[in-house]
N, C-alpha and C. Protein backbone atom coordinates (compact mmCIF):
# COMPACT_ATOMS: atom_id res chain seq x y z
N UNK A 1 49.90 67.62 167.24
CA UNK A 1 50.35 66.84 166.08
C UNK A 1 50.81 65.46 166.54
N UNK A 2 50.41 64.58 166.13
CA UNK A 2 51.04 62.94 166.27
C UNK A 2 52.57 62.89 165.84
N UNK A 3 52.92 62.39 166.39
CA UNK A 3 54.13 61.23 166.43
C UNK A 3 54.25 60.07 165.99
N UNK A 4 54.78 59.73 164.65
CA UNK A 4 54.50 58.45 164.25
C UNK A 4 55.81 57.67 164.10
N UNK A 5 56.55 56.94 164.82
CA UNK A 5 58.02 55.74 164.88
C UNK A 5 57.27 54.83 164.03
N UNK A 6 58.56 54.76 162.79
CA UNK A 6 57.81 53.50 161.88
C UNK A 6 59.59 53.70 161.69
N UNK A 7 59.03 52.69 160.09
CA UNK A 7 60.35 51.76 159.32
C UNK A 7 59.72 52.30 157.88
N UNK A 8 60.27 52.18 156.78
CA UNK A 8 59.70 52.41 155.73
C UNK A 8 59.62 50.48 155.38
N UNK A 9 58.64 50.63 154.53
CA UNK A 9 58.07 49.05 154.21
C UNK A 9 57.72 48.20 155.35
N UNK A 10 57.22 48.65 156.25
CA UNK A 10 56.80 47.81 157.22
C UNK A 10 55.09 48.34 157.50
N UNK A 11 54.56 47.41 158.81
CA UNK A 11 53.34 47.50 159.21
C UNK A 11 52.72 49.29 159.68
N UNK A 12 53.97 50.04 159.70
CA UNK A 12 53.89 50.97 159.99
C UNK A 12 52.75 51.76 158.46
N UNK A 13 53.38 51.16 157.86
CA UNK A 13 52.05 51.86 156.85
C UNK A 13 50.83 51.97 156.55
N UNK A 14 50.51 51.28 157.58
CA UNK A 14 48.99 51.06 157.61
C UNK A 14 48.67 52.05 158.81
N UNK A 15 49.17 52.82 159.25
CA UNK A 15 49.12 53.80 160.47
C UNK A 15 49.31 55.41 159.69
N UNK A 16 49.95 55.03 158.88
CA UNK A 16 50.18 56.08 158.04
C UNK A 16 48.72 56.79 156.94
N UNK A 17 48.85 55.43 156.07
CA UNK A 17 47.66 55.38 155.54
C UNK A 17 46.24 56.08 156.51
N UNK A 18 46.18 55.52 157.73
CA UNK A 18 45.59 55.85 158.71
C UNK A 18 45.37 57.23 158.63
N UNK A 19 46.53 57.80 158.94
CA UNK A 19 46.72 59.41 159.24
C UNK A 19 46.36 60.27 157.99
N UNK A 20 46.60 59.69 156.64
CA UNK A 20 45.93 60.13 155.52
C UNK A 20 44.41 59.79 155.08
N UNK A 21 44.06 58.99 155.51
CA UNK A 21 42.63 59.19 155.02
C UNK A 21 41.49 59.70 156.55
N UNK A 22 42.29 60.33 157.44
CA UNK A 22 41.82 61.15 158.64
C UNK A 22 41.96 63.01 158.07
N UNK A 23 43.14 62.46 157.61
CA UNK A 23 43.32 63.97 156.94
C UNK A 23 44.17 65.12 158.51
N UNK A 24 44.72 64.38 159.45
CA UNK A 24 45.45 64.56 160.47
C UNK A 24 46.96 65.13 160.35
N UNK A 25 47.60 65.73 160.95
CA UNK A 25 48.85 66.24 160.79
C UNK A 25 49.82 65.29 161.55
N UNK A 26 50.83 65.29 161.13
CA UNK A 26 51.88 64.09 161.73
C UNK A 26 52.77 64.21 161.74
N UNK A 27 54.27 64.27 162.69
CA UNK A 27 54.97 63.84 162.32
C UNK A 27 55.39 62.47 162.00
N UNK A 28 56.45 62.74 161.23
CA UNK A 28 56.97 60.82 160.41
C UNK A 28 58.34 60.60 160.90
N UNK A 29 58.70 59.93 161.82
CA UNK A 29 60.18 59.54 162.17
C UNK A 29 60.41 58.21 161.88
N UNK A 30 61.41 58.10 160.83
CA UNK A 30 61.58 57.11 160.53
C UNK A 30 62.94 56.40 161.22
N UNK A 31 62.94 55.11 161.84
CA UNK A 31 63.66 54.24 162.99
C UNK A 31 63.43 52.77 162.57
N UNK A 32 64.84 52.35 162.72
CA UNK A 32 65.21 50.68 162.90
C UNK A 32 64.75 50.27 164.49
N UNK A 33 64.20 49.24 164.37
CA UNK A 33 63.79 49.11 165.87
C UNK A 33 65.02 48.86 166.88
N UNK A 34 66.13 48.88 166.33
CA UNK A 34 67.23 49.25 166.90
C UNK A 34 67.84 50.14 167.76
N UNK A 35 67.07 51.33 167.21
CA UNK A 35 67.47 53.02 167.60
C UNK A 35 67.10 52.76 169.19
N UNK A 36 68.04 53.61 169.38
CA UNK A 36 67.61 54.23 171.13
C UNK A 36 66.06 54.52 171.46
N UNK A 37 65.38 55.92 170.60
CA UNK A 37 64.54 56.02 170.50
C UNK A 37 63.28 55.17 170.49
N UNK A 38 63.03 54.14 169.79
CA UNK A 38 62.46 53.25 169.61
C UNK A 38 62.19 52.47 171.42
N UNK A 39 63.59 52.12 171.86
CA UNK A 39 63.67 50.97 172.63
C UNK A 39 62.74 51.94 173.73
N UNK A 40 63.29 52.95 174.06
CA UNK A 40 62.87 54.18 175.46
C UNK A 40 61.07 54.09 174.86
N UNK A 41 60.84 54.07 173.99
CA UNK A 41 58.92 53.89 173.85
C UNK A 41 58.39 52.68 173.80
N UNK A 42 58.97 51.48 173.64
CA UNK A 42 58.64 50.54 173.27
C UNK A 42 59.64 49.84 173.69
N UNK A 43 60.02 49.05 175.06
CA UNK A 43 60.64 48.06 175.08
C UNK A 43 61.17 46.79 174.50
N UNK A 44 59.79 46.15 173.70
CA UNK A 44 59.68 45.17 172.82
C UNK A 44 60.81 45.41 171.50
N UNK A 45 60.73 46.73 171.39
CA UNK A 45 61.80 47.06 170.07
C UNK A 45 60.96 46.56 168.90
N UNK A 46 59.42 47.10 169.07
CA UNK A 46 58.82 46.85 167.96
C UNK A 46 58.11 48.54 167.40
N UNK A 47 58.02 48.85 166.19
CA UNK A 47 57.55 49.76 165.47
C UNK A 47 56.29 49.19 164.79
N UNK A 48 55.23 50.05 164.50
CA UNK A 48 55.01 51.77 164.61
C UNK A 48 54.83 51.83 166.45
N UNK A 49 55.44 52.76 166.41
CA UNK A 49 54.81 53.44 167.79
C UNK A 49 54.01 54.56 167.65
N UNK A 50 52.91 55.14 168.18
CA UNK A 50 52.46 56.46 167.79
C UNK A 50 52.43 57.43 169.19
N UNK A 51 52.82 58.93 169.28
CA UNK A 51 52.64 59.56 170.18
C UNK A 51 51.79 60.56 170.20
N UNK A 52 50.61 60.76 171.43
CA UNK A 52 49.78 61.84 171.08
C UNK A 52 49.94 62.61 172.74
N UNK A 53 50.66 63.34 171.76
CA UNK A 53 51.00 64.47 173.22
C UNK A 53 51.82 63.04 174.23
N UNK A 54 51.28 62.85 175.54
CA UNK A 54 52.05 62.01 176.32
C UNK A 54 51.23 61.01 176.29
N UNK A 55 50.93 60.34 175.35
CA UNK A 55 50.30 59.10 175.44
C UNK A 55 51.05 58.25 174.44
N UNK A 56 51.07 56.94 174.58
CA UNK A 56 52.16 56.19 173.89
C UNK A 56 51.49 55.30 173.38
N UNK A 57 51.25 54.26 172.06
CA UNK A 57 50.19 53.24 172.04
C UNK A 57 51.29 52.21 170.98
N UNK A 58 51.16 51.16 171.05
CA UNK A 58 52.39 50.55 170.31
C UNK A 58 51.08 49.30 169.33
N UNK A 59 51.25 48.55 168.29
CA UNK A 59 50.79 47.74 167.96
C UNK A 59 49.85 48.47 166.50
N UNK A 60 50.63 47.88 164.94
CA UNK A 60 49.79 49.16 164.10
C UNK A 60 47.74 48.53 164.48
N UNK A 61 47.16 47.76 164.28
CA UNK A 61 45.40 47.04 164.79
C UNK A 61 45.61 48.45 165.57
N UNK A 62 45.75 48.54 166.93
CA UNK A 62 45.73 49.08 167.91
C UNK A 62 45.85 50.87 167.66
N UNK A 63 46.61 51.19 166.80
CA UNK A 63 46.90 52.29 166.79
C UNK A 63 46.16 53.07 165.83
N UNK A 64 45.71 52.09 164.70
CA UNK A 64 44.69 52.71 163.75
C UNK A 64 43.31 52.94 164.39
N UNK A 65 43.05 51.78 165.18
CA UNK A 65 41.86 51.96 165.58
C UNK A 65 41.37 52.81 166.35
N UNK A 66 42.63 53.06 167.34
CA UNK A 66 42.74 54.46 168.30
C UNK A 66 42.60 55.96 167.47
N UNK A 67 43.19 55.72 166.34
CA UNK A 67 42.77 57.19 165.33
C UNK A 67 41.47 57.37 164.92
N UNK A 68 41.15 56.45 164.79
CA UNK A 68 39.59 56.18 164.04
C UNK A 68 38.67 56.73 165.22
N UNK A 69 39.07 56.50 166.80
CA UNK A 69 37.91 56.60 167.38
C UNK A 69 38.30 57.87 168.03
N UNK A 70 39.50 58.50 167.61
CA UNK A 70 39.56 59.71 167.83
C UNK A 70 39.30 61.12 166.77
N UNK A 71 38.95 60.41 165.65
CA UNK A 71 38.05 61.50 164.72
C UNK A 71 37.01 60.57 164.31
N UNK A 72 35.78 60.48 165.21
CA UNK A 72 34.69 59.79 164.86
C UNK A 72 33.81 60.24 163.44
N UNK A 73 34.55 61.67 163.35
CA UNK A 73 33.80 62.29 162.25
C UNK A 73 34.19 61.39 160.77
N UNK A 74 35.04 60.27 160.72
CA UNK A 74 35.26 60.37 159.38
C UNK A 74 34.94 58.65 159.26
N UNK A 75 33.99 58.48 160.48
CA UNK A 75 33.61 57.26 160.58
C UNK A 75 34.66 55.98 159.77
N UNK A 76 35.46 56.18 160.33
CA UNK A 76 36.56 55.00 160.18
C UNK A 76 36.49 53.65 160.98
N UNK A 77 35.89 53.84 161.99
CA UNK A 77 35.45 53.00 163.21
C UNK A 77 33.87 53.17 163.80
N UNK A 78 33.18 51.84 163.67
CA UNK A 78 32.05 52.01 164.11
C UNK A 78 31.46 52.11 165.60
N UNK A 79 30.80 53.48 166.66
CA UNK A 79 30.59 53.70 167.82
C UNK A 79 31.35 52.03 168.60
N UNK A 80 32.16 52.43 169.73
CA UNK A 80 31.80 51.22 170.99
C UNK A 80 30.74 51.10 171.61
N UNK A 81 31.08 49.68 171.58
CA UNK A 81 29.60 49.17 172.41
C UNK A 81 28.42 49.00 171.37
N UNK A 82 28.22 48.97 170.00
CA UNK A 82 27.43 48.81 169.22
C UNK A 82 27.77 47.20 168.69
N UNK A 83 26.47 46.67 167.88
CA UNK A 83 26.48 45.45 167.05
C UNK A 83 27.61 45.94 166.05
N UNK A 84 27.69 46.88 165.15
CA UNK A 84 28.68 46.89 163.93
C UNK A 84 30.24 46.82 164.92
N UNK A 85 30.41 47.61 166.03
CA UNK A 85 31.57 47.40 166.28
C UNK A 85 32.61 46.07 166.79
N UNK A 86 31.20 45.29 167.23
CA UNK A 86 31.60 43.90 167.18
C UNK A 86 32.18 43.12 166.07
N UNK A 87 31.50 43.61 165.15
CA UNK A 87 31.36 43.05 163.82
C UNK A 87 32.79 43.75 163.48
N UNK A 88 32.85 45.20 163.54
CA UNK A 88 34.50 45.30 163.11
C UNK A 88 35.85 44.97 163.64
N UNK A 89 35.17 44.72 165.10
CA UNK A 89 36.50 43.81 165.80
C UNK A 89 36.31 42.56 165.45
N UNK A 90 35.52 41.88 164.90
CA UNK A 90 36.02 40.64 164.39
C UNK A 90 36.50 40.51 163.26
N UNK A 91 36.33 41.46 162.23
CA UNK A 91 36.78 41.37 161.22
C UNK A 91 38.69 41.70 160.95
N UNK A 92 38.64 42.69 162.29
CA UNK A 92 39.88 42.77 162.34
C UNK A 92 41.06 42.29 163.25
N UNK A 93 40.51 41.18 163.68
CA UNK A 93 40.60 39.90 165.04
C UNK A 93 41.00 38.78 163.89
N UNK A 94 40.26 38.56 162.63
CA UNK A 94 40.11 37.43 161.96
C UNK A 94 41.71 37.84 160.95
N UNK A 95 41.86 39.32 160.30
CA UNK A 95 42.97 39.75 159.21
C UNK A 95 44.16 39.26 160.34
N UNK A 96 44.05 39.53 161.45
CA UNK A 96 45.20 39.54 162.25
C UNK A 96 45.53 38.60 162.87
N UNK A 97 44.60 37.26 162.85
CA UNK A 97 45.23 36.24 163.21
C UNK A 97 45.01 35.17 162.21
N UNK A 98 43.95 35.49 161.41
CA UNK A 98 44.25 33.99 160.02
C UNK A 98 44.70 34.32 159.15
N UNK A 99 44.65 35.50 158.74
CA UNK A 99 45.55 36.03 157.17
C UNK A 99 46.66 36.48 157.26
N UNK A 100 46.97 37.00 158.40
CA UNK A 100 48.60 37.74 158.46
C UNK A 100 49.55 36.38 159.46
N UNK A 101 49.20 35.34 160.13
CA UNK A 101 50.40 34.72 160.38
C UNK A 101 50.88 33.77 159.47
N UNK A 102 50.31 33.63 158.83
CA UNK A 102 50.87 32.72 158.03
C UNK A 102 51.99 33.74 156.65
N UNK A 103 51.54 34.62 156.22
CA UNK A 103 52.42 35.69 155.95
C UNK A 103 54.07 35.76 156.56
N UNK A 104 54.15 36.33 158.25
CA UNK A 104 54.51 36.78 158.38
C UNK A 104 55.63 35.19 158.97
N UNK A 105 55.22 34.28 159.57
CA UNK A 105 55.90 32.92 159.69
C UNK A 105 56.68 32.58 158.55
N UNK A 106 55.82 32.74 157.08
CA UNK A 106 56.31 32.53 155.91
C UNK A 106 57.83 33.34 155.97
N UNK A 107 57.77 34.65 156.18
CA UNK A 107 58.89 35.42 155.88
C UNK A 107 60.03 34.96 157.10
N UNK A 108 59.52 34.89 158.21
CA UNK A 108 60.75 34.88 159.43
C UNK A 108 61.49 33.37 158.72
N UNK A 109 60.39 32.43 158.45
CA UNK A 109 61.94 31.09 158.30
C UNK A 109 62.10 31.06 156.66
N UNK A 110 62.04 32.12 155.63
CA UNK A 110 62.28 32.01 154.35
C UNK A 110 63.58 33.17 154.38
N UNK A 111 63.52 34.08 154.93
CA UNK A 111 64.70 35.22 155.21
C UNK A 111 65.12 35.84 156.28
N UNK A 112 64.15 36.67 157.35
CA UNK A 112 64.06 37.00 158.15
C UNK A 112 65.39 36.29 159.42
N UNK A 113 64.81 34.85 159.74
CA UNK A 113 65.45 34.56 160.92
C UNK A 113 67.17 33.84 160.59
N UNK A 114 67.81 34.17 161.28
CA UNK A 114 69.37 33.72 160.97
C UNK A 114 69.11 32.15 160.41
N UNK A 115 70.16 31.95 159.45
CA UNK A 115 69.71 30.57 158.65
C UNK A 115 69.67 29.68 159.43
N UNK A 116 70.32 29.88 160.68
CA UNK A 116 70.74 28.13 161.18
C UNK A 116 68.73 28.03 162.32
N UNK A 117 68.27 29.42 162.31
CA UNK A 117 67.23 28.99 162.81
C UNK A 117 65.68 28.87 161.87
N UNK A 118 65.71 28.97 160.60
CA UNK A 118 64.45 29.25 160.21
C UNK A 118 64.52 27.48 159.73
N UNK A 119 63.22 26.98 159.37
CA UNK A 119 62.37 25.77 159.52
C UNK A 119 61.84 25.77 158.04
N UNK A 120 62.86 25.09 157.09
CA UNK A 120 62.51 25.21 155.28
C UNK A 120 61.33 24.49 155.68
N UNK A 121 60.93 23.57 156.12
CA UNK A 121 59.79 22.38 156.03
C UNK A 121 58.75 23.29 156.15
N UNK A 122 58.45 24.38 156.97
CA UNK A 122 57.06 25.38 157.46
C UNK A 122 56.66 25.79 156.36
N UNK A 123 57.50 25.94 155.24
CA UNK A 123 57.04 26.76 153.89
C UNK A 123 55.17 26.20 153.19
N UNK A 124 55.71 25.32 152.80
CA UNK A 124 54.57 25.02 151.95
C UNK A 124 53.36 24.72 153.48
N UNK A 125 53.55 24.38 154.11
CA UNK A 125 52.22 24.72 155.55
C UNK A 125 51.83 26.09 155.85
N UNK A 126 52.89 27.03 155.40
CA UNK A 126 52.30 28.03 155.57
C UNK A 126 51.47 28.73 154.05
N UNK A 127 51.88 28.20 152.81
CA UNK A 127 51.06 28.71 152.01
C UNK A 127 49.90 28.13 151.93
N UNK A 128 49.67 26.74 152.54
CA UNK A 128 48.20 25.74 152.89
C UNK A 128 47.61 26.87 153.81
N UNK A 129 47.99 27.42 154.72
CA UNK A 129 47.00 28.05 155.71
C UNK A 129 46.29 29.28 154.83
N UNK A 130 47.21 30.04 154.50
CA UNK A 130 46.62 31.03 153.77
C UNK A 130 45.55 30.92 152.96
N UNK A 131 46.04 29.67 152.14
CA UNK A 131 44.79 29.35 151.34
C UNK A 131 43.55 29.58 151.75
N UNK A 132 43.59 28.55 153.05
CA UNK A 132 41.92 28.12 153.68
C UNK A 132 41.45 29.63 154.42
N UNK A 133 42.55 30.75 154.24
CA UNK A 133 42.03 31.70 155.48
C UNK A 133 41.86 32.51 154.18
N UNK A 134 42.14 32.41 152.88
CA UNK A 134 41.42 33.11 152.06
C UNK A 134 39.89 32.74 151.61
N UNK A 135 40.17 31.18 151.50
CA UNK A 135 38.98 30.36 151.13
C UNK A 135 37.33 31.06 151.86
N UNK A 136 38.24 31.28 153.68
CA UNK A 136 37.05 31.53 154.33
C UNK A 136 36.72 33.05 154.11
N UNK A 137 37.42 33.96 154.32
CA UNK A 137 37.30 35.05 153.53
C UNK A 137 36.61 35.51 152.65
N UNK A 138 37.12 34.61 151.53
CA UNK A 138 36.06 35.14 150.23
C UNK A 138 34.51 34.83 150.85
N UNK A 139 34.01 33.58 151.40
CA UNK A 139 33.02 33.62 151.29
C UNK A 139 32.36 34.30 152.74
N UNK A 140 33.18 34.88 153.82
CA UNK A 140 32.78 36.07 154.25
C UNK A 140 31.88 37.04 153.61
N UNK A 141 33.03 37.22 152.71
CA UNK A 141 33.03 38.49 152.57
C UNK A 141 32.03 38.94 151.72
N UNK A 142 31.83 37.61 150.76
CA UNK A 142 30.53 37.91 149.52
C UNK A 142 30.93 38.90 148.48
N UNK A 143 29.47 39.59 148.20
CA UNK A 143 29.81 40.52 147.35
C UNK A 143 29.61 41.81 148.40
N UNK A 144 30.21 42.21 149.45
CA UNK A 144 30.52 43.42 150.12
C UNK A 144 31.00 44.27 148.98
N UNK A 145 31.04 45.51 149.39
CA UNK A 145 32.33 46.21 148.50
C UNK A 145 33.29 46.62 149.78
N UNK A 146 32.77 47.21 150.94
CA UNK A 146 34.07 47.03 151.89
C UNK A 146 33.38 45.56 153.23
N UNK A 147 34.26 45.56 154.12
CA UNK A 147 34.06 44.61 155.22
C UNK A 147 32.94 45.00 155.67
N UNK A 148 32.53 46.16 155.83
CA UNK A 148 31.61 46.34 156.61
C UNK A 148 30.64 47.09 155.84
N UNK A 149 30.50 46.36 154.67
CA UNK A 149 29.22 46.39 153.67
C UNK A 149 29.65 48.22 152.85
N UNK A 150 28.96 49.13 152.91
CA UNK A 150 29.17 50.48 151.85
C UNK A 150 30.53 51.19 152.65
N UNK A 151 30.65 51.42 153.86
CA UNK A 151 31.29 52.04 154.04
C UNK A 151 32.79 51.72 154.79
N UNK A 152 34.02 52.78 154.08
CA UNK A 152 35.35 51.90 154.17
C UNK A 152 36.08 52.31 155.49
N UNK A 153 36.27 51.37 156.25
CA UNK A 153 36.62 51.31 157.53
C UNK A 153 38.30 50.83 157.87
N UNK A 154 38.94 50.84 159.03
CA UNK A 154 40.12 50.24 159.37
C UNK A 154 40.27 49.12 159.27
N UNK A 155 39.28 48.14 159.37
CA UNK A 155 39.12 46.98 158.95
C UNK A 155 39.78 47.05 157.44
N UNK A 156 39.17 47.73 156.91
CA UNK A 156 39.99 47.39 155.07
C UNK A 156 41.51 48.16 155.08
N UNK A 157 41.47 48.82 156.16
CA UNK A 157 43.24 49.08 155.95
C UNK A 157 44.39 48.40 156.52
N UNK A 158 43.58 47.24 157.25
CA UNK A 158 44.63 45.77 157.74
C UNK A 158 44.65 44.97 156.76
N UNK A 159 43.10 44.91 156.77
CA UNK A 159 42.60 43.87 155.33
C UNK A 159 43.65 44.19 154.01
N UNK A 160 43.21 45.82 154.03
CA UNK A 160 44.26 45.65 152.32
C UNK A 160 45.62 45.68 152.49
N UNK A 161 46.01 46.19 153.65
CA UNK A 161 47.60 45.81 153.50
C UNK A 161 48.22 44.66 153.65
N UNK A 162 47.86 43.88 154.10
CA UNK A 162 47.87 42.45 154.15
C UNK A 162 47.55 41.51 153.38
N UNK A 163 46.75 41.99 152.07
CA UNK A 163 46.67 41.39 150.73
C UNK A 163 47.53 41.96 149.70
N UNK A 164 47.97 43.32 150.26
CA UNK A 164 48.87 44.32 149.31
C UNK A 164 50.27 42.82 149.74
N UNK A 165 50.78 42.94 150.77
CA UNK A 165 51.80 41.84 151.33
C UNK A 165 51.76 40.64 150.98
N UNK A 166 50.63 40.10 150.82
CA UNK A 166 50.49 38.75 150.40
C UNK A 166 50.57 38.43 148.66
N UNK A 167 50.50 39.44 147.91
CA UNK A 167 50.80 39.56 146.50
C UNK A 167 52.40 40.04 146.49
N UNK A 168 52.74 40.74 146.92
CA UNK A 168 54.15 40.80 147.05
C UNK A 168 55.13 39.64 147.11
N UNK A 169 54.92 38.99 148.06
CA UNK A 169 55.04 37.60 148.65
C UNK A 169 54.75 36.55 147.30
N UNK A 170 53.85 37.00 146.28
CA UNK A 170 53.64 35.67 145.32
C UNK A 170 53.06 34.69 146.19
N UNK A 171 51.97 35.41 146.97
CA UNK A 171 51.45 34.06 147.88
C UNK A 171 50.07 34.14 146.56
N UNK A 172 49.38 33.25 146.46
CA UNK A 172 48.13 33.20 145.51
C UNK A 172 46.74 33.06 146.23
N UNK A 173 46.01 34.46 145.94
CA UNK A 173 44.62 34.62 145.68
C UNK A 173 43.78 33.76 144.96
N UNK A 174 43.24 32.75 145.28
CA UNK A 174 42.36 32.06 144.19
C UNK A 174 41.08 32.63 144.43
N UNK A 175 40.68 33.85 144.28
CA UNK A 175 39.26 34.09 144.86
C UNK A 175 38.70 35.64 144.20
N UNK A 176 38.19 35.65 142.96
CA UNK A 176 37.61 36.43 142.24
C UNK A 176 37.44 38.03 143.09
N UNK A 177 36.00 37.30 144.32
CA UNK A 177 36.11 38.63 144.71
C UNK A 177 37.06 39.25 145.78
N UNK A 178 37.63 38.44 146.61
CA UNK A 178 38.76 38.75 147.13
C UNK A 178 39.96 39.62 146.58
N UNK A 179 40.09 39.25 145.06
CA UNK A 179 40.92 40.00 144.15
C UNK A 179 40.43 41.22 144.02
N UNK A 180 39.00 41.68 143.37
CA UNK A 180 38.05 42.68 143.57
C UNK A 180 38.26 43.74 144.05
N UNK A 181 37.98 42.57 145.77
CA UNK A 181 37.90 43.91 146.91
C UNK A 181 39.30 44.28 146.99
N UNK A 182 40.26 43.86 146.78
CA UNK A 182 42.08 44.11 147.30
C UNK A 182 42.31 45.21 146.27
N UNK A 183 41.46 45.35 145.01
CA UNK A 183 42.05 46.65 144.11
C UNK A 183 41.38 47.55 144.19
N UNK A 184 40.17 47.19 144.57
CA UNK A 184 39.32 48.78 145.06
C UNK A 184 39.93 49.16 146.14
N UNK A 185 40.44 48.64 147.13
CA UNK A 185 40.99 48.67 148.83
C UNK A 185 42.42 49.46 148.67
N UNK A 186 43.10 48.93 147.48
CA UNK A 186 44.76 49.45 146.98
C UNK A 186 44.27 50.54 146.40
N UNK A 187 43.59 51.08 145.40
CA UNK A 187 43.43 52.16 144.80
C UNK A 187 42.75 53.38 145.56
N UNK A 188 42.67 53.42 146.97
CA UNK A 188 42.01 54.53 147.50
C UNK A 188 43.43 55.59 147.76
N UNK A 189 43.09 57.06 147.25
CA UNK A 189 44.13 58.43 147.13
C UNK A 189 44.99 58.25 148.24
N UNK A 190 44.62 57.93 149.47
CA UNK A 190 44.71 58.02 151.05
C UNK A 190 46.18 57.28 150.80
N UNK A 191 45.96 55.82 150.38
CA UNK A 191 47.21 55.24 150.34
C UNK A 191 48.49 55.59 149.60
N UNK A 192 47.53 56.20 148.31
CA UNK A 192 48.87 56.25 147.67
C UNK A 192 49.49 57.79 148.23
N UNK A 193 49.37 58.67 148.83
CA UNK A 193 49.77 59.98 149.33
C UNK A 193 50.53 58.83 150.60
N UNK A 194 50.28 57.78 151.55
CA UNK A 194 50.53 57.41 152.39
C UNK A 194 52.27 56.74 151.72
N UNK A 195 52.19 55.99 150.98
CA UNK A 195 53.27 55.24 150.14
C UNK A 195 54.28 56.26 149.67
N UNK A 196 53.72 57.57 149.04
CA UNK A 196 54.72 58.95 148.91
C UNK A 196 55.44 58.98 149.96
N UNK A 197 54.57 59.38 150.85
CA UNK A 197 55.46 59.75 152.48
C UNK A 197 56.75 59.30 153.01
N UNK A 198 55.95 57.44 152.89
CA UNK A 198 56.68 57.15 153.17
C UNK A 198 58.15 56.61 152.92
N UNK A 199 58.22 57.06 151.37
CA UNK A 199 59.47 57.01 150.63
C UNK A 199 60.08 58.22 151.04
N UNK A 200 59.40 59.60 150.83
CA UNK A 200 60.07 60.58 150.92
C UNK A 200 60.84 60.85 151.74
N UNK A 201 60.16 60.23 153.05
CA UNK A 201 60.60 60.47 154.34
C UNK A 201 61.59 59.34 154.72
N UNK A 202 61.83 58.58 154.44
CA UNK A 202 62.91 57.35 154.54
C UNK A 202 64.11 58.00 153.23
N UNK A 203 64.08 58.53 152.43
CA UNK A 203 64.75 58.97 151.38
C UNK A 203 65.54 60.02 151.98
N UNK A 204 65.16 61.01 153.02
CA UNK A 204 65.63 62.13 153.53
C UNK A 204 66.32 61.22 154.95
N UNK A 205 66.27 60.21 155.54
CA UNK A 205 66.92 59.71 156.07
C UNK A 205 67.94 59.13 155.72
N UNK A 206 67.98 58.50 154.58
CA UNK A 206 69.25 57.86 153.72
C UNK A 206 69.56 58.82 153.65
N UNK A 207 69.54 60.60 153.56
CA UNK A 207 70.18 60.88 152.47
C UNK A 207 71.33 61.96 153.25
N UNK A 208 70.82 61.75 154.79
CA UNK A 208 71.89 62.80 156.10
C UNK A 208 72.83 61.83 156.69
């Protein structure tokens, strides 16, 4: 059974999600990257961590993709060493460095970082970036229905959580099918059993 160190509302849910549309057994420990626990797996004091048996893998990209290529059966990840898998590491090379920093910059100097250090001026530069990394996006992406054309991969579970985040945020989508693909991508069962969890299980932590 896996081991999954997360946070509730964090990146950890996309690892989760992960573990639900594998259809995998898990445990769910939910941790401030604070905890003891946390620091002894992960020095960085960053979450999700995942454990399989004695193997440790930190980074959620990293950890989904490691699930995926460990039940090849549910083709979540396309073979290594193939043309498509190129194609899905770039796609998920591109969510993780043009669509999610500007996100996540946005949040550290709008709340995140102690006031006397966050940078009001970065704001509106960071909703300019997004723009153009949606701009390029949409026309990526075309009329796909997932990233990697019929069938729905880890790629769309960075992809959609990271548009799920970026609507949260009131950051703006100007891009028809971009909108499209983000509600077919939000509406798959996998997530929403994943989003249960992870209330339930943060709920039973508040609640000892």
């Amino acid at each position: 059974m896996y081991q999954l160190y997360t946070a509730t509302k964090s990146r950890g849910i996309r690892v989760v999600w992960t573990l639900e549309e594998i259809g995998a057994e898990y445990d769910l420990k939910i941790h401030t990257p604070r905890d003891a626990a946390v620091k002894e797996l992960n020095p960085g004091r960053k979450i999700p961590i995942l454990k399989d048996d004695d193997f440790v893998i930190t980074e959620s990209a990293a950890i989904c993709t490691y699930l995926a290529d460990q039940h090849p059966q549910t083709r979540l990840a396309p073979t290594p060493g193939t043309r498509d898998r190129a194609r899905f590491d770039e796609w998920n090379y591109f969510v993780m460095t043009d669509i999610e920093p500007p996100l996540w910059n946005y949040a550290k100097n709008a709340y995140l970082y102690p006031e006397k250090l966050r940078v009001a001026e970065i704001l509106p530069a960071c909703r300019r970036e997004f723009s153009r990394s949606i701009d390029t996006f949409g026309q990526k992406l075309g009329e796909r229905e997932f990233l990697m054309g019929d069938e729905f991969t880890i790629a769309d579970i960075l992809c959609g959580h990271t548009l799920s985040w970026a609507r949260g945020a009131k950051f703006e989508i100007n891009a028809d099918n971009v909108n499209g693909y983000a509600d077919r991508v939000l509406a798959r069962d996998a997530l929403s059993r994943a989003r249960v969890r992870d209330t339930q299980d943060s709920d039973m932590v508040a609640s000892q």
